[in-house]
N, C-alpha and C. Protein backbone atom coordinates (compact mmCIF):
# COMPACT_ATOMS: atom_id res chain seq x y z
N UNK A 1 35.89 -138.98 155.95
CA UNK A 1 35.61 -138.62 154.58
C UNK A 1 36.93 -138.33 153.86
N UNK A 2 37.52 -139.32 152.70
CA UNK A 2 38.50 -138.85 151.98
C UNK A 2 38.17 -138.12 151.03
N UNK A 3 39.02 -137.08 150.59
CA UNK A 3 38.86 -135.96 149.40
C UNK A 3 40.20 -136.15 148.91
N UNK A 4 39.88 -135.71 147.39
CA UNK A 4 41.21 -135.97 146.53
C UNK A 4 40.92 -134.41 145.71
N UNK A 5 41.76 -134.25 145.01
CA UNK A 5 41.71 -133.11 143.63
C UNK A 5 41.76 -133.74 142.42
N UNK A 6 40.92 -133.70 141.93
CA UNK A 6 40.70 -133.84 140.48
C UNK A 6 40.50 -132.59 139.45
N UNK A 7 40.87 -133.29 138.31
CA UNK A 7 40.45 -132.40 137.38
C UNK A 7 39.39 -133.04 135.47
N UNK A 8 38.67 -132.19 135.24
CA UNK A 8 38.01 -133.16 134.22
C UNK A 8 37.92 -132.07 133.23
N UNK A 9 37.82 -132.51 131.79
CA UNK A 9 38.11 -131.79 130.35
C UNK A 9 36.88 -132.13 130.12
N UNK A 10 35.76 -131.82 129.10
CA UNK A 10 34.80 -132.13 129.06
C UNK A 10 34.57 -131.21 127.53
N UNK A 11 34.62 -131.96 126.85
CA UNK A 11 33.91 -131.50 125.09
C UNK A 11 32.24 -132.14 124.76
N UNK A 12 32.18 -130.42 124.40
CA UNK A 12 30.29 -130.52 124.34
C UNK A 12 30.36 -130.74 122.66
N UNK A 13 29.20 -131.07 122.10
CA UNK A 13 28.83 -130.84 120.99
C UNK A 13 27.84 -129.86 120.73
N UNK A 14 29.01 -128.67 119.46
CA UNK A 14 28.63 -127.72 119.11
C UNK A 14 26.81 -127.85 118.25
N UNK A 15 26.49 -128.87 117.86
CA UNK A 15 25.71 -129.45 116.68
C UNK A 15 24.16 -128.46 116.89
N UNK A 16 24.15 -128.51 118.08
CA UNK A 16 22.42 -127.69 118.78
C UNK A 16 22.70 -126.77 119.46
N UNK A 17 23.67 -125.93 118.95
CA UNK A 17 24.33 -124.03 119.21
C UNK A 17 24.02 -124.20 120.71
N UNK A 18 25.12 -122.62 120.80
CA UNK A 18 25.16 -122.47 122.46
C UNK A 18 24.81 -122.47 123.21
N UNK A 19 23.27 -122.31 123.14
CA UNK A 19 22.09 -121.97 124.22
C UNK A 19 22.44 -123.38 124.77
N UNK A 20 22.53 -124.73 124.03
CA UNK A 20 22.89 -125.93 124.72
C UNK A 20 24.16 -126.47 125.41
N UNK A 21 25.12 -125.68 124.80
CA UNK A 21 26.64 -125.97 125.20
C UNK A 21 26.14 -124.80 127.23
N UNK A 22 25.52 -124.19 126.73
CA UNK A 22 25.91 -123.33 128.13
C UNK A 22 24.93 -124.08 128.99
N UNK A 23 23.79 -124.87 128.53
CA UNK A 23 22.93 -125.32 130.01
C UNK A 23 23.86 -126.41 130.08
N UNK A 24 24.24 -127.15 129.32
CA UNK A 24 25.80 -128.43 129.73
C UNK A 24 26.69 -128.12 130.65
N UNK A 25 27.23 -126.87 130.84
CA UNK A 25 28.43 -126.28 131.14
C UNK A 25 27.51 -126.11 132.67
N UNK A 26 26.04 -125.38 133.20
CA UNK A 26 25.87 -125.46 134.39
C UNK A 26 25.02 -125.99 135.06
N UNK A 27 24.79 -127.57 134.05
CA UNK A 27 24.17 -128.92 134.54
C UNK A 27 25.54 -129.62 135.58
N UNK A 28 26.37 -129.63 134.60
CA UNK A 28 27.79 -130.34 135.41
C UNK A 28 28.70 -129.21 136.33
N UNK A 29 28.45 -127.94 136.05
CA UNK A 29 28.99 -127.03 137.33
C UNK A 29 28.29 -127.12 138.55
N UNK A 30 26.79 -127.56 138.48
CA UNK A 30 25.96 -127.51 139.67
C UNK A 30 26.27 -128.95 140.57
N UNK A 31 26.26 -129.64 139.07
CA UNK A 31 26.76 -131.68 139.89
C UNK A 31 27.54 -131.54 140.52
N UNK A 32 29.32 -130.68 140.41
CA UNK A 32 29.87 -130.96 140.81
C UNK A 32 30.21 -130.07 142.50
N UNK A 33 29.68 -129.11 142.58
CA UNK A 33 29.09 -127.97 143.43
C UNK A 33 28.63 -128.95 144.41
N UNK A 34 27.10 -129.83 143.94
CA UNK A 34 26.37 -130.44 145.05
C UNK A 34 27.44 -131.56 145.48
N UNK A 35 28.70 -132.36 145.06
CA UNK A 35 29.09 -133.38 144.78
C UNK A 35 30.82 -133.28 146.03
N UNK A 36 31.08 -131.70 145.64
CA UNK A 36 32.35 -131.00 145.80
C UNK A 36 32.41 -129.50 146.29
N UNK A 37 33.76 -129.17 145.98
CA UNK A 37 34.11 -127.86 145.59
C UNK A 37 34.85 -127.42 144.45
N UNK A 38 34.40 -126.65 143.45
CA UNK A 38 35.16 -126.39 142.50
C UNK A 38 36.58 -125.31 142.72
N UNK A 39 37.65 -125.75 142.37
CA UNK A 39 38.86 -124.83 142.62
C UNK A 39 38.95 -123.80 141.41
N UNK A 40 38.41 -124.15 139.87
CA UNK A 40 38.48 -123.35 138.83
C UNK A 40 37.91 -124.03 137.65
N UNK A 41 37.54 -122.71 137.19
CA UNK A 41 36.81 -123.64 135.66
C UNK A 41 37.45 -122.50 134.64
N UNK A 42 38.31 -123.26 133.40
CA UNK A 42 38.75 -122.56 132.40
C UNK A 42 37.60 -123.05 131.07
N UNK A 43 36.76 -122.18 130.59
CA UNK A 43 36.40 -122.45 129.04
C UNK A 43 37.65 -121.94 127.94
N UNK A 44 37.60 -123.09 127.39
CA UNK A 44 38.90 -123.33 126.18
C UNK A 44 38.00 -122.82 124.82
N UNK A 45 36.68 -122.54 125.17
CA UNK A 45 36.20 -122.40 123.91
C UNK A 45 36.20 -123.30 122.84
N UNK A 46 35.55 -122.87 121.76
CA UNK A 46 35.57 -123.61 120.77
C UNK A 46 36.99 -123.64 119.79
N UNK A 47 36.93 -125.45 119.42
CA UNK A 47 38.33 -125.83 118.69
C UNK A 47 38.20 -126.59 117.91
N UNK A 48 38.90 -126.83 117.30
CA UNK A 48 38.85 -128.04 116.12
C UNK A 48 39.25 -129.26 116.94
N UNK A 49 38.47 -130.22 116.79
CA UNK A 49 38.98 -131.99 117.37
C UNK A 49 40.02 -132.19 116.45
N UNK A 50 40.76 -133.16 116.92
CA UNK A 50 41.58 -133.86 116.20
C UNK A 50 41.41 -134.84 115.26
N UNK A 51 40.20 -135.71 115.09
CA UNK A 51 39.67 -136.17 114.37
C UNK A 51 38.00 -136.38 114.78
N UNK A 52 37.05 -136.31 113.42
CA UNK A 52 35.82 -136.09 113.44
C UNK A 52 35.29 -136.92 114.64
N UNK A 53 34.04 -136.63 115.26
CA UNK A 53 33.71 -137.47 116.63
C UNK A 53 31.99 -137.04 116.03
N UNK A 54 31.16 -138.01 115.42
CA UNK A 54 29.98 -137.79 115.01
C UNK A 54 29.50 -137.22 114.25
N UNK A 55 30.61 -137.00 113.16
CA UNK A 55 30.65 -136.05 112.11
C UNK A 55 30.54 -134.91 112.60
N UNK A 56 31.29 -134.67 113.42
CA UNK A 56 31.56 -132.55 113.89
C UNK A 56 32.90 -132.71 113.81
N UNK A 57 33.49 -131.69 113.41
CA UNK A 57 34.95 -131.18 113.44
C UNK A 57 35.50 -130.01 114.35
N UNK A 58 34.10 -129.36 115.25
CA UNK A 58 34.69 -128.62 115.85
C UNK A 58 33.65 -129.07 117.65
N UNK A 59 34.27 -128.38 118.19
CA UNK A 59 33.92 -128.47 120.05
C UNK A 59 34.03 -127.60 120.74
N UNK A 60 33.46 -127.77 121.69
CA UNK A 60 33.26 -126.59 123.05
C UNK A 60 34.12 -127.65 124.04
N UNK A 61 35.18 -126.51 124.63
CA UNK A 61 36.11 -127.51 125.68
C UNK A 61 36.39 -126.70 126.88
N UNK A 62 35.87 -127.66 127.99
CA UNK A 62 35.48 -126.84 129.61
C UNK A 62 36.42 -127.91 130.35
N UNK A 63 37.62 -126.88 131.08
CA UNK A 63 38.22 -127.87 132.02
C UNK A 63 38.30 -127.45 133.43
N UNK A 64 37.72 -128.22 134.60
CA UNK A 64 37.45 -128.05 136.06
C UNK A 64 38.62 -128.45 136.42
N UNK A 65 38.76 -127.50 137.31
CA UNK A 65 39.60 -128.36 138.54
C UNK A 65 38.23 -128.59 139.61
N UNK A 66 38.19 -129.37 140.63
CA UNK A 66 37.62 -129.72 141.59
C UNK A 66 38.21 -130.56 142.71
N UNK A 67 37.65 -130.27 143.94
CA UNK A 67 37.75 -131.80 144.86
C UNK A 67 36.77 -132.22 145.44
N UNK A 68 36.58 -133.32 145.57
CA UNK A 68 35.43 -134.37 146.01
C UNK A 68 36.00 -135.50 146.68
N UNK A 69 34.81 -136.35 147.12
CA UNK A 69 35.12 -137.87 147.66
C UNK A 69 35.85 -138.61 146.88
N UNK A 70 36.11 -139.39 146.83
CA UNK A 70 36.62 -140.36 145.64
C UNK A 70 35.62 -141.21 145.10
N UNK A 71 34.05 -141.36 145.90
CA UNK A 71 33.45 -141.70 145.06
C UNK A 71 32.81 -141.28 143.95
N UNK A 72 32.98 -139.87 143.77
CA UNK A 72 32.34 -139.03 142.93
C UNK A 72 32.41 -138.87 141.36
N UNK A 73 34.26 -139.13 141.21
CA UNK A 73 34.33 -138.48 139.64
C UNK A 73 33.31 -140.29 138.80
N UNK A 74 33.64 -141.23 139.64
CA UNK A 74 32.78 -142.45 138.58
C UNK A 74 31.52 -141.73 138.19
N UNK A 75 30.52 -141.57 139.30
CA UNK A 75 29.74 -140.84 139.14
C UNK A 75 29.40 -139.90 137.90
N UNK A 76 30.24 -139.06 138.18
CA UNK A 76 30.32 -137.54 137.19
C UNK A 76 30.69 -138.01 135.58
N UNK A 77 31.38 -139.31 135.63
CA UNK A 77 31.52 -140.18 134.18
C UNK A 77 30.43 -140.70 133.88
N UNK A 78 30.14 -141.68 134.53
CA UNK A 78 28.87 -141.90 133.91
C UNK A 78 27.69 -141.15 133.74
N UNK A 79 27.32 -140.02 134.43
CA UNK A 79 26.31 -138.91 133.79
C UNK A 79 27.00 -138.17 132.56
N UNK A 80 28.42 -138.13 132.35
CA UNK A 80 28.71 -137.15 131.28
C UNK A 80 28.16 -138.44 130.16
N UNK A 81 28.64 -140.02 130.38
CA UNK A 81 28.08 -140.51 129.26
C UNK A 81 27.03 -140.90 128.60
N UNK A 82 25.96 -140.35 130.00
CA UNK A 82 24.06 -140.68 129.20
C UNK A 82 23.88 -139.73 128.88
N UNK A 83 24.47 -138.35 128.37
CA UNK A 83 23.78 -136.81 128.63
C UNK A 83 24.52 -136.87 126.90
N UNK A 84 23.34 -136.10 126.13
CA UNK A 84 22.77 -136.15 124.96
C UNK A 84 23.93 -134.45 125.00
N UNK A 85 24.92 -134.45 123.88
CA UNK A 85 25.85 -132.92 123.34
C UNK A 85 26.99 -133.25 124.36
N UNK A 86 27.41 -134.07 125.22
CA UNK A 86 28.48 -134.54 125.44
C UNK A 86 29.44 -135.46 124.73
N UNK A 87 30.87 -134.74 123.80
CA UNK A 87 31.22 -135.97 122.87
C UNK A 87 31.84 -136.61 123.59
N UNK A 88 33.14 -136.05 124.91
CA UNK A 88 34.01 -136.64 125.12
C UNK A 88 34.55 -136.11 126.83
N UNK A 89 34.64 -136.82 127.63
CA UNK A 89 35.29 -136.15 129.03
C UNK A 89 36.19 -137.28 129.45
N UNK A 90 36.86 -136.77 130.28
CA UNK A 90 38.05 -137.49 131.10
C UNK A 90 38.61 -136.74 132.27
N UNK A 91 38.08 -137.30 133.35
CA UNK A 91 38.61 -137.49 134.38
C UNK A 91 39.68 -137.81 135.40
N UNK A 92 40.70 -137.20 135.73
CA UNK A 92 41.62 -137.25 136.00
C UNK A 92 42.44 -137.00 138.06
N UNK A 93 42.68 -137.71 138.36
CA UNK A 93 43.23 -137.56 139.90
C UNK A 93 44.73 -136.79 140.05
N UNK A 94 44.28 -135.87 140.44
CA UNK A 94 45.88 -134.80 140.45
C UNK A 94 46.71 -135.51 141.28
């Protein structure tokens, strides 16, 4: 079994208030739990984007460290991109 460290940024959309930003935040803490081990999770809180993303100007921004298989972070991309208050994530191999 290979394991790597990754890390992933993950901006929710503020649009359907917090009660939704926070079940987001431990839909994908649990994925990556069953998936991995998480080394740390920083909430960046809410910020202004850099430019509008669906007509919102502002975001909720959660960044993991984790490690997993290497088959995993594809995985963890493509669920961040069918999941409805996710604007934007990226995935990254330390």
């Amino acid at each position: 079994m290979v394991t790597n460290k990754y890390e992933v940024v993950m901006v929710f959309s503020l649009k359907d208030g917090e009660e939704n930003v926070t079940a987001l935040k431990e839909k994908f803490k649990k994925l990556i739990e069953e998936n991995g081990t998480i080394e740390s999770v920083e909430e960046w809180g809410k910020r202004r984007l850099a430019y509008p993303i669906d007509d919102q100007n502002d975001a909720f921004y959660v960044l993991t460290n984790f490690e997993s298989e290497t088959s995993f972070p594809a995985e963890l991309d493509r669920v961040s991109k069918i999941t409805d208050g996710v604007l934007r994530t990226m995935v990254i191999k330390k």
